[in-house]
C-alpha atoms as a PDB file:
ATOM      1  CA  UNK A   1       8.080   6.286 -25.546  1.00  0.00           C
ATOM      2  CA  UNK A   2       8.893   8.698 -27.908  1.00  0.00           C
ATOM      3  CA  UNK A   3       9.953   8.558 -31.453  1.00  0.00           C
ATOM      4  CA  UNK A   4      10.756  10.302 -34.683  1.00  0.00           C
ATOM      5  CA  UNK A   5       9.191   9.766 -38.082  1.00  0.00           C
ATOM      6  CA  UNK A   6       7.969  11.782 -40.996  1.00  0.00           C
ATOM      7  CA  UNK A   7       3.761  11.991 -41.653  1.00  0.00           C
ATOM      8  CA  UNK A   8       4.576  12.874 -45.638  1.00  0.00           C
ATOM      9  CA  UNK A   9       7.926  10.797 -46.226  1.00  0.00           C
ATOM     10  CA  UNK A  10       7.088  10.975 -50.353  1.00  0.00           C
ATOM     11  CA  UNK A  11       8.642  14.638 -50.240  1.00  0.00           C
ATOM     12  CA  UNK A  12      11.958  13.503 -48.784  1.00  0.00           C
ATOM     13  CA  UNK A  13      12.305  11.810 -52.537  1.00  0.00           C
ATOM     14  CA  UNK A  14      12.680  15.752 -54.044  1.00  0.00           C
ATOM     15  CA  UNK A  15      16.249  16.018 -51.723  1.00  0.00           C
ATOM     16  CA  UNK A  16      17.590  13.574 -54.011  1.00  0.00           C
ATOM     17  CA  UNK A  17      15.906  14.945 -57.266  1.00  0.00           C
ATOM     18  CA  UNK A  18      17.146  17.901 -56.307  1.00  0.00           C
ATOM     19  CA  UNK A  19      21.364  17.019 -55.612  1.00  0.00           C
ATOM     20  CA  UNK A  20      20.812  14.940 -58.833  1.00  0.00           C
ATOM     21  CA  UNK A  21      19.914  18.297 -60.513  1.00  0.00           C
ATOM     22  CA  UNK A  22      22.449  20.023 -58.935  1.00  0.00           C
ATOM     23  CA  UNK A  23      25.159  17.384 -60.876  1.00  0.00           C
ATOM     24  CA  UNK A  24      24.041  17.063 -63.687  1.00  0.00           C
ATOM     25  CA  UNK A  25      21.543  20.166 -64.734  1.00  0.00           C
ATOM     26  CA  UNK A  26      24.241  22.642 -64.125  1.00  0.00           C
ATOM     27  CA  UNK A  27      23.810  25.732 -66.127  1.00  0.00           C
ATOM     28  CA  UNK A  28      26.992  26.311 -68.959  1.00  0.00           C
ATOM     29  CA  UNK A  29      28.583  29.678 -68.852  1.00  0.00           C
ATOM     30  CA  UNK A  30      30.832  31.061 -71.471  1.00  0.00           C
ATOM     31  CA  UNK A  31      34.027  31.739 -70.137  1.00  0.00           C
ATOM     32  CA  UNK A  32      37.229  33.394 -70.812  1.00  0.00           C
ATOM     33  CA  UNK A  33      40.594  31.781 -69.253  1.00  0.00           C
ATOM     34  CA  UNK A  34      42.858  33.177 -67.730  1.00  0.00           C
ATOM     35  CA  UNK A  35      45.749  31.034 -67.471  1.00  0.00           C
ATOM     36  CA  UNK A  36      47.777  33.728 -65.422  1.00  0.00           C
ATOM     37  CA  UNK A  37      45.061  34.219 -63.240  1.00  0.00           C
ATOM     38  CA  UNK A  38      44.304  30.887 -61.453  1.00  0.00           C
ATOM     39  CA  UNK A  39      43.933  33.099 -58.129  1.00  0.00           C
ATOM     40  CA  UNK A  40      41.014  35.052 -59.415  1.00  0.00           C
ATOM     41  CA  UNK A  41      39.310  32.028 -60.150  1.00  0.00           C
ATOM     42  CA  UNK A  42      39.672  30.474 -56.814  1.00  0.00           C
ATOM     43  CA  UNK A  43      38.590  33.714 -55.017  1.00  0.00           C
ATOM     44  CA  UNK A  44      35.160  33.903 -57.299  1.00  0.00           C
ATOM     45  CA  UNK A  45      34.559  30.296 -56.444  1.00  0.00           C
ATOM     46  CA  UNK A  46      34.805  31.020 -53.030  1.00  0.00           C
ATOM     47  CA  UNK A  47      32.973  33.523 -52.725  1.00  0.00           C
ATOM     48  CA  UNK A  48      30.053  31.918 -55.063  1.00  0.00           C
ATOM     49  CA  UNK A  49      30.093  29.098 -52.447  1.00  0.00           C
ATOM     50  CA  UNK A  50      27.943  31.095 -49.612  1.00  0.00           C
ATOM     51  CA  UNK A  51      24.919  31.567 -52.547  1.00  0.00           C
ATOM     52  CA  UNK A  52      24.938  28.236 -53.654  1.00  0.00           C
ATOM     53  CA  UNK A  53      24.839  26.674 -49.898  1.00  0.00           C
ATOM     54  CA  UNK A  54      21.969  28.721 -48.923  1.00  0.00           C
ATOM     55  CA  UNK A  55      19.979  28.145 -51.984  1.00  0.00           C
ATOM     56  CA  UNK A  56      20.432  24.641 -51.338  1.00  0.00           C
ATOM     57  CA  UNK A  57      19.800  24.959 -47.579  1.00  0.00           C
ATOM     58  CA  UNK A  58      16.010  26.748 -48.850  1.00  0.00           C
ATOM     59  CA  UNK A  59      15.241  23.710 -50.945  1.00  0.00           C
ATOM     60  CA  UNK A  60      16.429  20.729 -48.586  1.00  0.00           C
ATOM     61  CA  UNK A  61      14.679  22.878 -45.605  1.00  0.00           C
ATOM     62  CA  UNK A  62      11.678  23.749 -47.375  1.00  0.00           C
ATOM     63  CA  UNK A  63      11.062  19.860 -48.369  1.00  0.00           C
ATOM     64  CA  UNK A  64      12.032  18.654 -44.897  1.00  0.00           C
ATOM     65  CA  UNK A  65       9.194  20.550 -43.715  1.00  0.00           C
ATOM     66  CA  UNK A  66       6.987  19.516 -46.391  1.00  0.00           C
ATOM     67  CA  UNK A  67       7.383  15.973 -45.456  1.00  0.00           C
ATOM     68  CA  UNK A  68       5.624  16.733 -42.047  1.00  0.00           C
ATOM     69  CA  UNK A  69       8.647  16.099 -39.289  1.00  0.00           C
ATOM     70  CA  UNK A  70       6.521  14.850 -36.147  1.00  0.00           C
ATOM     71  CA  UNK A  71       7.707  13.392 -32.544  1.00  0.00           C
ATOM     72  CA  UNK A  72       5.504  10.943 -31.890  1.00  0.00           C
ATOM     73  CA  UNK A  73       4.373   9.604 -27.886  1.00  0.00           C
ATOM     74  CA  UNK A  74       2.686   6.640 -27.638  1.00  0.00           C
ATOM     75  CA  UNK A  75       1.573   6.408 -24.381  1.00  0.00           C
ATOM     76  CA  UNK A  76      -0.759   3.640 -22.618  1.00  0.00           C
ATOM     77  CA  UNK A  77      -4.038   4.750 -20.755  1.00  0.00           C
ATOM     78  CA  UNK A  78      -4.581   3.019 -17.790  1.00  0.00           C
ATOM     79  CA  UNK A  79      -8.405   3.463 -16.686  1.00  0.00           C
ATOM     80  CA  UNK A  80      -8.763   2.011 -13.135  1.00  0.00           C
ATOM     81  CA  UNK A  81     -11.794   1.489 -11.356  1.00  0.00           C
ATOM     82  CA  UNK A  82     -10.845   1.138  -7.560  1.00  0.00           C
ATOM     83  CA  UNK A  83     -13.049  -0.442  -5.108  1.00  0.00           C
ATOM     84  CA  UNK A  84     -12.824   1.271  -1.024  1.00  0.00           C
ATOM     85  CA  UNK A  85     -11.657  -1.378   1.379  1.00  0.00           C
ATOM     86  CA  UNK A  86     -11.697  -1.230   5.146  1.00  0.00           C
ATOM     87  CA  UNK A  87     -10.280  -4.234   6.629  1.00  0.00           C
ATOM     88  CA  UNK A  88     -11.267  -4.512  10.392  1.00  0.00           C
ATOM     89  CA  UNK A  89      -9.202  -6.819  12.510  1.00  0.00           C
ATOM     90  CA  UNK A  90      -9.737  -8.213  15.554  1.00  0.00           C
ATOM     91  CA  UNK A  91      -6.968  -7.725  17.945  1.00  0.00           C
ATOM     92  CA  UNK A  92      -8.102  -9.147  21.393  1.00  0.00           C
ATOM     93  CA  UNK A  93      -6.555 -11.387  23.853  1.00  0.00           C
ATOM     94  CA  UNK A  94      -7.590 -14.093  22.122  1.00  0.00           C
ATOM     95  CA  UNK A  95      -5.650 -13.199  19.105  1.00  0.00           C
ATOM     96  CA  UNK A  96      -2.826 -14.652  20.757  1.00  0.00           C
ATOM     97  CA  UNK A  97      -3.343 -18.419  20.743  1.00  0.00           C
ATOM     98  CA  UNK A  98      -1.024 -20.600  19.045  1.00  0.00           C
ATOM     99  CA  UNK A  99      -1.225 -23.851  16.538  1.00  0.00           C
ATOM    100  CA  UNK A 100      -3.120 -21.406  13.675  1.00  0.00           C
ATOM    101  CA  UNK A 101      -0.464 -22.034  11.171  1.00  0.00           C
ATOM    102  CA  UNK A 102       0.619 -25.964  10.951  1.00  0.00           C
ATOM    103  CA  UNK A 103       3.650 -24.905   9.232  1.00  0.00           C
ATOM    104  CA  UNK A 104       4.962 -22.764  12.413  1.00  0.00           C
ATOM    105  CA  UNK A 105       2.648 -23.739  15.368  1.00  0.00           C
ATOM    106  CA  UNK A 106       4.914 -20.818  17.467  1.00  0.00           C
ATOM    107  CA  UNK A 107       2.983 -17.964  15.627  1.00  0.00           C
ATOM    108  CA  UNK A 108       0.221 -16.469  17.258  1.00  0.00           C
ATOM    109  CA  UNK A 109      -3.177 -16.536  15.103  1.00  0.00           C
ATOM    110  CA  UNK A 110      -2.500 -12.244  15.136  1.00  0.00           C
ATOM    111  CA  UNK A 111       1.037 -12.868  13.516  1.00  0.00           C
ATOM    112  CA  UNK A 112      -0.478 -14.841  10.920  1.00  0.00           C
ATOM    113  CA  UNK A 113      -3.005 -12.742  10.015  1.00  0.00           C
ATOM    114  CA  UNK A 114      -1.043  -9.538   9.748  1.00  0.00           C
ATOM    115  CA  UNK A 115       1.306 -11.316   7.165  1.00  0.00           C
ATOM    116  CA  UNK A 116      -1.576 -12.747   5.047  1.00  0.00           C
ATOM    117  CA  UNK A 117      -3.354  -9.349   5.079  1.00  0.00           C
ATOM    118  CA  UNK A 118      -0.324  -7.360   4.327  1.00  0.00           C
ATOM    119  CA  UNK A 119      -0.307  -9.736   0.965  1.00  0.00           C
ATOM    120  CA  UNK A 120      -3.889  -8.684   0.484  1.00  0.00           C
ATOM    121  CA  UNK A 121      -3.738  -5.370   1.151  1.00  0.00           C
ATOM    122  CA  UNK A 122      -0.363  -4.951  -1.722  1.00  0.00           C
ATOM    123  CA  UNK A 123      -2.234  -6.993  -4.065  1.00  0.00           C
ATOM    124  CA  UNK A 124      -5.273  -3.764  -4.349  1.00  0.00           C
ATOM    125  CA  UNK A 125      -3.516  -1.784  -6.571  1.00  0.00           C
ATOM    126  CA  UNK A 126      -6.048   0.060  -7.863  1.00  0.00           C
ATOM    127  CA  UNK A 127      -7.591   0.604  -4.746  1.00  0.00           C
ATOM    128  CA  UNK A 128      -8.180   2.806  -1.513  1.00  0.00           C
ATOM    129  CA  UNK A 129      -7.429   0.415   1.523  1.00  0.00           C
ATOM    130  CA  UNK A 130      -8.027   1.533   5.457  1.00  0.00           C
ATOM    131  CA  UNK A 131      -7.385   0.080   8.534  1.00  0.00           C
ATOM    132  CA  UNK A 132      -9.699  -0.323  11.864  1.00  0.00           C
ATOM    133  CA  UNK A 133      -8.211  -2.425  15.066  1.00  0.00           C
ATOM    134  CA  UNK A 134     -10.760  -3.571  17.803  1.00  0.00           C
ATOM    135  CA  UNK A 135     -11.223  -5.134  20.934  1.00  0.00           C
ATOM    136  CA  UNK A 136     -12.370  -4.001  24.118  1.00  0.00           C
ATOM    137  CA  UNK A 137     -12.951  -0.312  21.579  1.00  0.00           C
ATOM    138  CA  UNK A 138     -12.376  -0.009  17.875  1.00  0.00           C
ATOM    139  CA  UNK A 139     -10.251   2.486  16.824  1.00  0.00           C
ATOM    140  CA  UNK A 140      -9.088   3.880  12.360  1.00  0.00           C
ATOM    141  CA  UNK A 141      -5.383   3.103  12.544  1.00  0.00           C
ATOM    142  CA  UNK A 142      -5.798   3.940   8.579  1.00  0.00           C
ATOM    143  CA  UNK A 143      -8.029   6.083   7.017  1.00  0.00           C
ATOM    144  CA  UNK A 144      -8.993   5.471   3.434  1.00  0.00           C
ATOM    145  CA  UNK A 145      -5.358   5.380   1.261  1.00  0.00           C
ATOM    146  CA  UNK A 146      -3.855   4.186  -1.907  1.00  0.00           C
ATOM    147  CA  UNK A 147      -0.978   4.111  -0.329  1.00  0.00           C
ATOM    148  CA  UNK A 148      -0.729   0.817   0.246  1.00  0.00           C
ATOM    149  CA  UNK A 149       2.984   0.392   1.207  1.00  0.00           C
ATOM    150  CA  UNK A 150       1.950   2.650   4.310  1.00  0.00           C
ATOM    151  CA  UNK A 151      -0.721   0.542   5.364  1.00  0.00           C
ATOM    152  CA  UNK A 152       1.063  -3.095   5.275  1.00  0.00           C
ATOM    153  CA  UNK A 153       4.099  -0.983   7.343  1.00  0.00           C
ATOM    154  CA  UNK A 154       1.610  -0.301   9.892  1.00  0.00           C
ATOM    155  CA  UNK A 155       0.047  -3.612  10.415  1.00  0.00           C
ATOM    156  CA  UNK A 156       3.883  -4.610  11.420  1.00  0.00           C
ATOM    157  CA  UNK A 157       3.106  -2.332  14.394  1.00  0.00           C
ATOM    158  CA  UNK A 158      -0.943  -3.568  15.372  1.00  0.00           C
ATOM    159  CA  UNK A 159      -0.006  -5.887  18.623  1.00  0.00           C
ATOM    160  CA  UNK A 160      -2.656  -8.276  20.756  1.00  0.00           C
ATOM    161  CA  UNK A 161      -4.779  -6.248  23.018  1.00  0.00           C
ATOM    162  CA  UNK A 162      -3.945  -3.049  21.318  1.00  0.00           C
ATOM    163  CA  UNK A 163      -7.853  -2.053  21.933  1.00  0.00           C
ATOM    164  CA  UNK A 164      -8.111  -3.821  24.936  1.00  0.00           C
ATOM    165  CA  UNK A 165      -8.712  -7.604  25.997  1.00  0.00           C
ATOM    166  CA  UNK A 166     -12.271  -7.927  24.773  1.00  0.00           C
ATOM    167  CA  UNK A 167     -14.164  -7.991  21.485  1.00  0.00           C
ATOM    168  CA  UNK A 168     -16.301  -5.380  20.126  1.00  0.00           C
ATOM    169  CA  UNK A 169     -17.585  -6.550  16.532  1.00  0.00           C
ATOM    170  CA  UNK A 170     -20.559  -3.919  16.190  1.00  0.00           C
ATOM    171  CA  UNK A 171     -18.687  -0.726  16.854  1.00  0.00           C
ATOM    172  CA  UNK A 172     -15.576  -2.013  14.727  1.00  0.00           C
ATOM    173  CA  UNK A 173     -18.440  -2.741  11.748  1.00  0.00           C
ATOM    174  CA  UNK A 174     -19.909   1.003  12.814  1.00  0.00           C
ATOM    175  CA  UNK A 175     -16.657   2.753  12.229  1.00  0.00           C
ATOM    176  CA  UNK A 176     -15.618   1.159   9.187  1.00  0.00           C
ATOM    177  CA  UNK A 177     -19.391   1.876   7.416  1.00  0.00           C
ATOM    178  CA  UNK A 178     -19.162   5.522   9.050  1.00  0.00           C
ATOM    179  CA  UNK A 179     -15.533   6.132   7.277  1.00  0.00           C
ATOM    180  CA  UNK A 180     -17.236   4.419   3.916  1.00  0.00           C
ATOM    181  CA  UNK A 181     -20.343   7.319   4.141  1.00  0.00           C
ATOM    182  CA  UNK A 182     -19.071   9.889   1.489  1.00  0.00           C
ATOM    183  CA  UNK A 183     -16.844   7.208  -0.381  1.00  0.00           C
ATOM    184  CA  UNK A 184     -17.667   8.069  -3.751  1.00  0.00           C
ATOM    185  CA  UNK A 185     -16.210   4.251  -5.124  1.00  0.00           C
ATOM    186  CA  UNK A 186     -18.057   2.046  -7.288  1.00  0.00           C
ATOM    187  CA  UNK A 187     -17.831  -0.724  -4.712  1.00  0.00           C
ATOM    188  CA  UNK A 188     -17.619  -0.194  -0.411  1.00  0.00           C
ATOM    189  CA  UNK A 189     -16.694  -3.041   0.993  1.00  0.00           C
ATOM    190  CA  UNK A 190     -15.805  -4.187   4.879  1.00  0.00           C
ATOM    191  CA  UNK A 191     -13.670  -7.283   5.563  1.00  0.00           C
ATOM    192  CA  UNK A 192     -14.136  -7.921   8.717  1.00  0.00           C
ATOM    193  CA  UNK A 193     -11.945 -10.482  10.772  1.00  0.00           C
ATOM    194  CA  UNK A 194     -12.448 -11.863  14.852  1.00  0.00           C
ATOM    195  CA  UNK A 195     -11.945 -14.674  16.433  1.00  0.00           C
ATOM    196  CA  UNK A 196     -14.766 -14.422  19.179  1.00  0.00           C
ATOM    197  CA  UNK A 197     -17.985 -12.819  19.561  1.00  0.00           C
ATOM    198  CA  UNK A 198     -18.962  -9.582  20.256  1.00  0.00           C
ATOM    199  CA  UNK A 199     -18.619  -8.622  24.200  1.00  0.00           C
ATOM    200  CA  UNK A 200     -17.975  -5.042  24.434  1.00  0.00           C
ATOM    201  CA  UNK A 201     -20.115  -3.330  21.657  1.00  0.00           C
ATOM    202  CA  UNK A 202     -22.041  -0.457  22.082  1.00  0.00           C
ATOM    203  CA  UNK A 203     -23.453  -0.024  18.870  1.00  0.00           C
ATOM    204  CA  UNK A 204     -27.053  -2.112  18.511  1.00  0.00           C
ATOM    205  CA  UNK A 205     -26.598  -4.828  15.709  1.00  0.00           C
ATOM    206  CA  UNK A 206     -29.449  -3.112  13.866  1.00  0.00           C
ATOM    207  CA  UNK A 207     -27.871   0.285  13.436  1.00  0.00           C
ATOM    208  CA  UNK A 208     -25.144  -1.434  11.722  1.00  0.00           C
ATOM    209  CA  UNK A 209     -27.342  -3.397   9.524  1.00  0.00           C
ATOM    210  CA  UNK A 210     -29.370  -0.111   8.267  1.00  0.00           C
ATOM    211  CA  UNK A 211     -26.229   1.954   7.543  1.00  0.00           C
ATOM    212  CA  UNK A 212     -24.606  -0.803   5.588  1.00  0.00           C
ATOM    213  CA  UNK A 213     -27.773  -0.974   3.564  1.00  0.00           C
ATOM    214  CA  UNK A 214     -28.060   2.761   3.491  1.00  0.00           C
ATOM    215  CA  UNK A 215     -24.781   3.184   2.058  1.00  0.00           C
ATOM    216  CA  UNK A 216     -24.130   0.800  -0.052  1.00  0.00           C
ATOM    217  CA  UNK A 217     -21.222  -1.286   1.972  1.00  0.00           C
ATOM    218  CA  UNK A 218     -20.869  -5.136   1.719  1.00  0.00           C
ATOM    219  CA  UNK A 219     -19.794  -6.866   4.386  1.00  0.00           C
ATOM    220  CA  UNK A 220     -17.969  -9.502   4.302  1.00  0.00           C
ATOM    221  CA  UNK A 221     -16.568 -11.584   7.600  1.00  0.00           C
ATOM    222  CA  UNK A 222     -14.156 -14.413   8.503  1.00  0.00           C
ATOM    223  CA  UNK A 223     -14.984 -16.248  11.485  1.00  0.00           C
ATOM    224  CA  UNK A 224     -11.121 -18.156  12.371  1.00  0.00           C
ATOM    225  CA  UNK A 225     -10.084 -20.681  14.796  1.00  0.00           C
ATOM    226  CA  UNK A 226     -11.737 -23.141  17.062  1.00  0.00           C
ATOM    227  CA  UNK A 227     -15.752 -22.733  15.784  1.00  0.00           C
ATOM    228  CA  UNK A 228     -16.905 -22.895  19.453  1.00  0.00           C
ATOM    229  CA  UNK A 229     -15.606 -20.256  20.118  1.00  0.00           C
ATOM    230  CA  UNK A 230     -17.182 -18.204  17.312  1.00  0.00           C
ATOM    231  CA  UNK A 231     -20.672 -17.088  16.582  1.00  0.00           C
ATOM    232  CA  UNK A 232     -21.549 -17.802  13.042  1.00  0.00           C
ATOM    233  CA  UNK A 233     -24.807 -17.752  13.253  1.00  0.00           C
ATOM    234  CA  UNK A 234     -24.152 -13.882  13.510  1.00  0.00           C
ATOM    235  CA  UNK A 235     -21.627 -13.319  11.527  1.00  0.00           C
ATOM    236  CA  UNK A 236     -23.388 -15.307   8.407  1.00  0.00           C
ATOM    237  CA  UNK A 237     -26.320 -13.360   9.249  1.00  0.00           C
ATOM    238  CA  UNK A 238     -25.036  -9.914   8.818  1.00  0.00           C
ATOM    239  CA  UNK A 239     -22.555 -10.301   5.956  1.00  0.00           C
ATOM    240  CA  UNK A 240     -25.898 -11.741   4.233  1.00  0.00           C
ATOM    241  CA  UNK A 241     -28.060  -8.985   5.533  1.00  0.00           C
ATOM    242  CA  UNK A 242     -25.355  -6.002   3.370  1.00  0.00           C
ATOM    243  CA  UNK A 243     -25.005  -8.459   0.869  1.00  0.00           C
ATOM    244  CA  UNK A 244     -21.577  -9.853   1.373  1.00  0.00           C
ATOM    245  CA  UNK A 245     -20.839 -13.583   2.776  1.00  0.00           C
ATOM    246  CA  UNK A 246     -19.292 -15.104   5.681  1.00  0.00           C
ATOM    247  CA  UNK A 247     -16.419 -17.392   5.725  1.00  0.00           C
ATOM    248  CA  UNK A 248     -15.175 -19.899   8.118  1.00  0.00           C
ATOM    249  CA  UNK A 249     -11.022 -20.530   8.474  1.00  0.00           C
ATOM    250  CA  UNK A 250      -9.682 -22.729  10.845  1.00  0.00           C
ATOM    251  CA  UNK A 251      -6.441 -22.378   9.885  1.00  0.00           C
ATOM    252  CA  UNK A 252      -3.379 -20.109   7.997  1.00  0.00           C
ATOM    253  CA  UNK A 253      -3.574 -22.240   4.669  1.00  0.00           C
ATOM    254  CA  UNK A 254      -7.656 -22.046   4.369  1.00  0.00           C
ATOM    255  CA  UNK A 255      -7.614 -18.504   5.947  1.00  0.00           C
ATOM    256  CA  UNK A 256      -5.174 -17.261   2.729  1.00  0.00           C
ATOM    257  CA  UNK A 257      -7.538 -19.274   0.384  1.00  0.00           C
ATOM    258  CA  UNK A 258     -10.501 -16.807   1.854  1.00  0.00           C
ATOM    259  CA  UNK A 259      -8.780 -13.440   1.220  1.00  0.00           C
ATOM    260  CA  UNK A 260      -8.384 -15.056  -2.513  1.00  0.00           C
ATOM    261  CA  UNK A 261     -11.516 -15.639  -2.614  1.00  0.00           C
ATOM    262  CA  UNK A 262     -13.048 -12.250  -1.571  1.00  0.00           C
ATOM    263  CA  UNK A 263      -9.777 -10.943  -3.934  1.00  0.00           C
ATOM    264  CA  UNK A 264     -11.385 -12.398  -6.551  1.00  0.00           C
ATOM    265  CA  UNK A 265     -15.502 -11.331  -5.642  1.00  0.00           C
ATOM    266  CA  UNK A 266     -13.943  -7.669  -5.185  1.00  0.00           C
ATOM    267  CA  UNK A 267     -12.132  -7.330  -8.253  1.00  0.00           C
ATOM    268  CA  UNK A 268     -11.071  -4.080  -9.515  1.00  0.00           C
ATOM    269  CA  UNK A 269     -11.271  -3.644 -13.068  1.00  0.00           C
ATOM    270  CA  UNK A 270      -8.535  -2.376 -15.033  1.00  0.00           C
ATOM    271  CA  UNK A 271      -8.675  -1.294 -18.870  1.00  0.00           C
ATOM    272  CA  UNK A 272      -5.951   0.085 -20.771  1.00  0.00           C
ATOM    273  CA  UNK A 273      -6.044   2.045 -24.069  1.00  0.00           C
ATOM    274  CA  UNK A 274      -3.332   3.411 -26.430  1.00  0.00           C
ATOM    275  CA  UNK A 275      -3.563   6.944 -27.232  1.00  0.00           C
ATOM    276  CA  UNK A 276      -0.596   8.395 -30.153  1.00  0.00           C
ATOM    277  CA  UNK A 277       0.469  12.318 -28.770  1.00  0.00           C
ATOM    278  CA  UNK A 278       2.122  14.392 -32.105  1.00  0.00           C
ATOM    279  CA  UNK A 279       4.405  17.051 -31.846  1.00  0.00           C
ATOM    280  CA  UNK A 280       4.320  19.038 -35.255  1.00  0.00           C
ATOM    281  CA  UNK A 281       8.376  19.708 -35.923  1.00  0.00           C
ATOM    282  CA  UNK A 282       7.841  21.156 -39.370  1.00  0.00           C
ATOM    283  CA  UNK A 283       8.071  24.711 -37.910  1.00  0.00           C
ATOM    284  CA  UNK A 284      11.986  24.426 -37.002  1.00  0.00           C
ATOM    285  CA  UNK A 285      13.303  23.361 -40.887  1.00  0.00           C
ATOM    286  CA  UNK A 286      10.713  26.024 -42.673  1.00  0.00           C
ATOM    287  CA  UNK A 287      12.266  28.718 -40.313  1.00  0.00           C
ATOM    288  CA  UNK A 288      16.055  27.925 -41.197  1.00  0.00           C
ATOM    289  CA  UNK A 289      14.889  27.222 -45.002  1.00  0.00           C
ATOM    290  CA  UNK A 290      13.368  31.082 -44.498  1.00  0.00           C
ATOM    291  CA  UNK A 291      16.145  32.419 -43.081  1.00  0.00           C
ATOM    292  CA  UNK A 292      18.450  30.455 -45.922  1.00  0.00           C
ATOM    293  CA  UNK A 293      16.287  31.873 -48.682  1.00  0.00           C
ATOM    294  CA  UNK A 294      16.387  35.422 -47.468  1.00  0.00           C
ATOM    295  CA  UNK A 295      20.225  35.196 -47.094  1.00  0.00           C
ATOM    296  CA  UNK A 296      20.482  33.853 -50.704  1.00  0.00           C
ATOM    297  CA  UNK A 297      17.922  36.664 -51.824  1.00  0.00           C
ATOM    298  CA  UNK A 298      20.446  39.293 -50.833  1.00  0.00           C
ATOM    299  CA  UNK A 299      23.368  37.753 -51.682  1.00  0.00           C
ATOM    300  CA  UNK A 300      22.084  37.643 -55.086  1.00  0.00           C
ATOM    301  CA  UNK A 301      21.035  40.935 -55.474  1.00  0.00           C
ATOM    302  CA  UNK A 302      24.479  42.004 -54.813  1.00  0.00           C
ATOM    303  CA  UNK A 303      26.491  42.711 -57.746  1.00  0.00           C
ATOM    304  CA  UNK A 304      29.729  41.031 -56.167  1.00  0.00           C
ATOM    305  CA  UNK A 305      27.825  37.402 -56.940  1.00  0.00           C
END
């Protein structure tokens, strides 16, 4: 915000020594009346007025920019230090059970998990969020953004069996470490969600393993619904292997306490500093006080004065 204020008020004290001066140091002139001529006496005091206003113009210019006139912005830093976050979502036929979320058993385990990850993904703000679908195939339905707002719109669009029926955990994992490669962010991370085990891959579990490690991207994944129907002994073991963790949800309530958790683990950092922009004003009342004292200059070297 910006604002007005003076680096060398003191010199705004010689305005006033300077109209008390003008009161009460006046010069005394002899004078010869007139009494018949009151007329002449107005017209010499008018035009003595022009002098006098510029001279004073010089001074009260001249200390204005004395006193340093400055517009000041203070302004707040914001330093952010963003993570890159690919979420991978599983979006197979068996996305579509019901019962996830006690508090509506009608929604389907995929309708709860869009709304809790559009809440994660608006919560990044100083961070570069993608999107990968998968089932039978995985497929980028986001590349790398920080446009978040863009992101949660198109999760409101991801539908069950979107990628196909089946579930393909590897190549979902392979796509979202292959758009992490060049990321040049302090922290790659995958979050990766299913609610099976991996059918359809094509991509060997080791490859996957070696170019998380090669790159630098944890892993973290979220095994949710009925556990015999997930393999955790895989999923633990390859979070653990790029050194992220596995979680376990059966439901909505613990599922949102996991994305706070991994929230919290992947926390972007955020440091502000206050940094003061001047504008030097002084220019602006030592030109007018110039132009006053040049005016007054040949004024007074005119013999009418």
């Amino acid at each position: 915000m910006d604002s007005f204020a003076f680096e060398r008020p003191l010199w705004l004290y010689g305005i006033i020594l300077v109209i008390i001066c003008a009161w009460k140091c006046r010069a005394k002139e002899s004078a010869l009346l007139f009494p018949t001529l009151s007329f002449l006496k107005e017209a010499v005091s008018a035009k003595s007025f022009l002098p006098e206003f510029l001279k004073y113009l010089a001074l009260f210019g001249t200390l204005i920019a004395l006193a340093g006139p400055v517009l000041i912005d203070r302004s707040v830093e914001v330093k952010r230090q963003g993570y890159d976050i690919v979420l991978a979502i599983d979006a197979s036929g068996s996305m579509r059970e019901s019962g996830f979320d006690p508090a509506d058993p009608t929604l389907s385990k995929f309708d709860v998990v869009k709304e809790l990850i559009k809440a994660f993904i608006k919560g990044r703000q100083s961070d570069n969020v993608a999107l990968v679908v998968f089932g039978s195939f995985a497929y980028i339905a986001s590349p790398l953004t920080f446009n978040k707002e863009v992101v949660a719109k198109l999760m409101e669009y991801m539908d069950i069996g979107i990628a196909g029926q089946k579930t393909a955990i590897n190549d979902a994992l392979f796509e979202s470490i292959h758009m992490l490669k060049r990321s040049q962010a302090k922290s790659k991370v995958v979050v990766l969600l299913t609610d099976g085990i991996d059918t359809a891959s094509k991509t060997p579990t080791d490859v996957v393993v070696r170019m998380a490690k090669k790159y630098g991207v944890r892993i973290y994944t979220i095994g949710i619904g009925d556990r015999r129907g997930i393999d955790e002994s895989y999923l633990r073991w390859i979070a653990v292997q790029s050194g992220g963790r596995y979680f376990y949800a059966p439901d909505a309530t613990k599922l949102q306490e996991v994305y706070a958790t991994i929230d919290q683990l992947e926390k972007s950092q955020i440091r502000g500093g206050t940094f003061v922009k001047k504008e030097q004003l002084y220019q602006y009342p030592l030109f007018v006080a110039t132009l006053a004292l040049l005016g007054f200059i040949y004024l007074y070297g005119k013999r009418g004065f």
